[in-house]
Every structure is written in structure tokens, then in C-alpha cells.
Protein backbone atom coordinates (compact mmCIF):
# COMPACT_ATOMS: atom_id res chain seq x y z
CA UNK A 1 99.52 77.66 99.02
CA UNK A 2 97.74 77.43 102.67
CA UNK A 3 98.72 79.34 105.16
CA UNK A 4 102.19 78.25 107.48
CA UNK A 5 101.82 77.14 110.61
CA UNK A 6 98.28 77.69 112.51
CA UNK A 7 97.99 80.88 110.35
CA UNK A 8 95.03 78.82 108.25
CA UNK A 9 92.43 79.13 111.73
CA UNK A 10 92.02 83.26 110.68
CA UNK A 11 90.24 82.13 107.12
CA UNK A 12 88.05 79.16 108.58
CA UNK A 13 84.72 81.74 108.73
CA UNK A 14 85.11 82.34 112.53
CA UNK A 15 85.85 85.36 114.24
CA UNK A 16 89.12 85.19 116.11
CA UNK A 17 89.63 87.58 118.95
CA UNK A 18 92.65 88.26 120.39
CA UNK A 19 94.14 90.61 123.44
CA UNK A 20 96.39 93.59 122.67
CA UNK A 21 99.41 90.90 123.83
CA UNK A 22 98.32 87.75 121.46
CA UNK A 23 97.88 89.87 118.58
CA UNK A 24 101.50 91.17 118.85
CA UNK A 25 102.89 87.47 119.53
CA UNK A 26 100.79 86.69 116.18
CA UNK A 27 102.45 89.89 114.72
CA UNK A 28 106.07 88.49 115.73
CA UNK A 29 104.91 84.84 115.00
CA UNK A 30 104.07 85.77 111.54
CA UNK A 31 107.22 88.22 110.62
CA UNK A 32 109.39 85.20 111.83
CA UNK A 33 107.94 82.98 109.23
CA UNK A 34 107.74 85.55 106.21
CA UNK A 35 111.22 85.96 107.05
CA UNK A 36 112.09 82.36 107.42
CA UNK A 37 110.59 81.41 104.06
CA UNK A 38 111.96 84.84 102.27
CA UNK A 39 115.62 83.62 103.03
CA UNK A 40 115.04 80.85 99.83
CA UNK A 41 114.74 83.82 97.70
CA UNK A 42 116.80 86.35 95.96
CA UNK A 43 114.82 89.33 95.80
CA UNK A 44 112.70 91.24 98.58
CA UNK A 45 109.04 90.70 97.66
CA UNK A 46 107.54 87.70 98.67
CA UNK A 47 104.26 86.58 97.57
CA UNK A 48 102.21 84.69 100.74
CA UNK A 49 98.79 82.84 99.61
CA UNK A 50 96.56 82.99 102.81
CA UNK A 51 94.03 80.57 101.76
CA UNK A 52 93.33 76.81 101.00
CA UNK A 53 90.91 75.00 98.72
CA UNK A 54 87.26 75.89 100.22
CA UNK A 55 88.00 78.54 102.27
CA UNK A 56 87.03 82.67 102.79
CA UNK A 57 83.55 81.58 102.36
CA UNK A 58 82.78 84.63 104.45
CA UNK A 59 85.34 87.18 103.84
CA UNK A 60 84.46 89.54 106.00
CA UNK A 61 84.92 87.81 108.67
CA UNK A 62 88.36 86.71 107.26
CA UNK A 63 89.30 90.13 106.57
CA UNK A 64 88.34 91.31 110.13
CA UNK A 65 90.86 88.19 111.67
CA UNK A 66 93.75 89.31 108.94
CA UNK A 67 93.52 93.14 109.52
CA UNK A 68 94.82 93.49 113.40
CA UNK A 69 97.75 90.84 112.48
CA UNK A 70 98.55 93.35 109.28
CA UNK A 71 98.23 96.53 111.13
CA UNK A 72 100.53 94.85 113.97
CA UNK A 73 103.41 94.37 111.54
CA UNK A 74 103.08 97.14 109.71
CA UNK A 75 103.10 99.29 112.87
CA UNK A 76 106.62 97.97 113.58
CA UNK A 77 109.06 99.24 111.84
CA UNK A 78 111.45 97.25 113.32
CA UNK A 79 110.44 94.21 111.87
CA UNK A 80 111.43 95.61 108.37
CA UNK A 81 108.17 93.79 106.95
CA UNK A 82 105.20 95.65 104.97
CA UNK A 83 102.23 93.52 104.49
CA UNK A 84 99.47 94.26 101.70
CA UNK A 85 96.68 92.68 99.87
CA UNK A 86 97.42 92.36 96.40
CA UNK A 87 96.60 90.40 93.00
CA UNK A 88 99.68 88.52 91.17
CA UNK A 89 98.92 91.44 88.43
């Protein structure tokens, strides 16, 4: 359940700041995967764990390094990809 990829450095309590350009390679990065992973399934929701064991000890700070990645993809509605928080409920 941790994070693909180099996704995991955005809930390791530091502040990640990116330009307007790495933020929409991050954007694309991340759609890539979520789409990558989503072809093993058979239905359109796909449920992506962004944590480990010990981590968001500050999660502010992880929310703040998740939000501009989020708003990126949502933003593009080419990418065909809406990304929420939610609870398995």
C-alpha cells in the first residue's frame, strides 16, 4: 500500500516545492501510473493508498505536497483522471 514509484518522498514530513513545469511532469508522471495499474482491473474506480507504515506524521505538510499534484490532474481533462481523498466507506 505505499506509494508507486518516488510518489512516497510527498508524505515523508518535508515540504516539496516544485516549478509550474515539475508539478505538471508529476501530474503526467502520476496519471501514467494510475492508469498503468487501473488496466488489471475491470471497473473504473481505483483505490490508491498514499502512505506507508510510519508516515503523515505531519499532515499538513503532506497535504500541502499532495494538493498541487491533485489540482494538476484534475485540471486536465484530457487525462480522463479525477483524483479525491476518500475513506474505503
Amino acid at each position: 500500500y505505499c506509494p508507486f514509484d518516488n510518489f512516497g518522498r510527498y508524505n515523508e514530513d518535508q515540504i516539496v516545492k516544485l516549478t509550474d513545469e515539475q508539478l505538471n511532469q508529476e501530474a503526467i508522471r502520476f496519471v501514467e501510473k494510475v492508469k498503468e495499474q487501473s488496466a488489471y482491473y475491470m471497473h473504473k474506480e481505483l483505490i490508491y493508498w498514499f502512505g506507508c507504515d510510519f508516515t503523515f506524521q505531519k499532515a499538513s505538510i503532506n497535504y500541502n505536497n499532495l494538493e498541487p499534484i491533485m489540482k494538476k490532474v484534475n485540471e486536465n481533462k484530457n487525462f480522463k483522471v479525477n483524483v479525491f481523498y476518500s475513506t474505503p466507506t
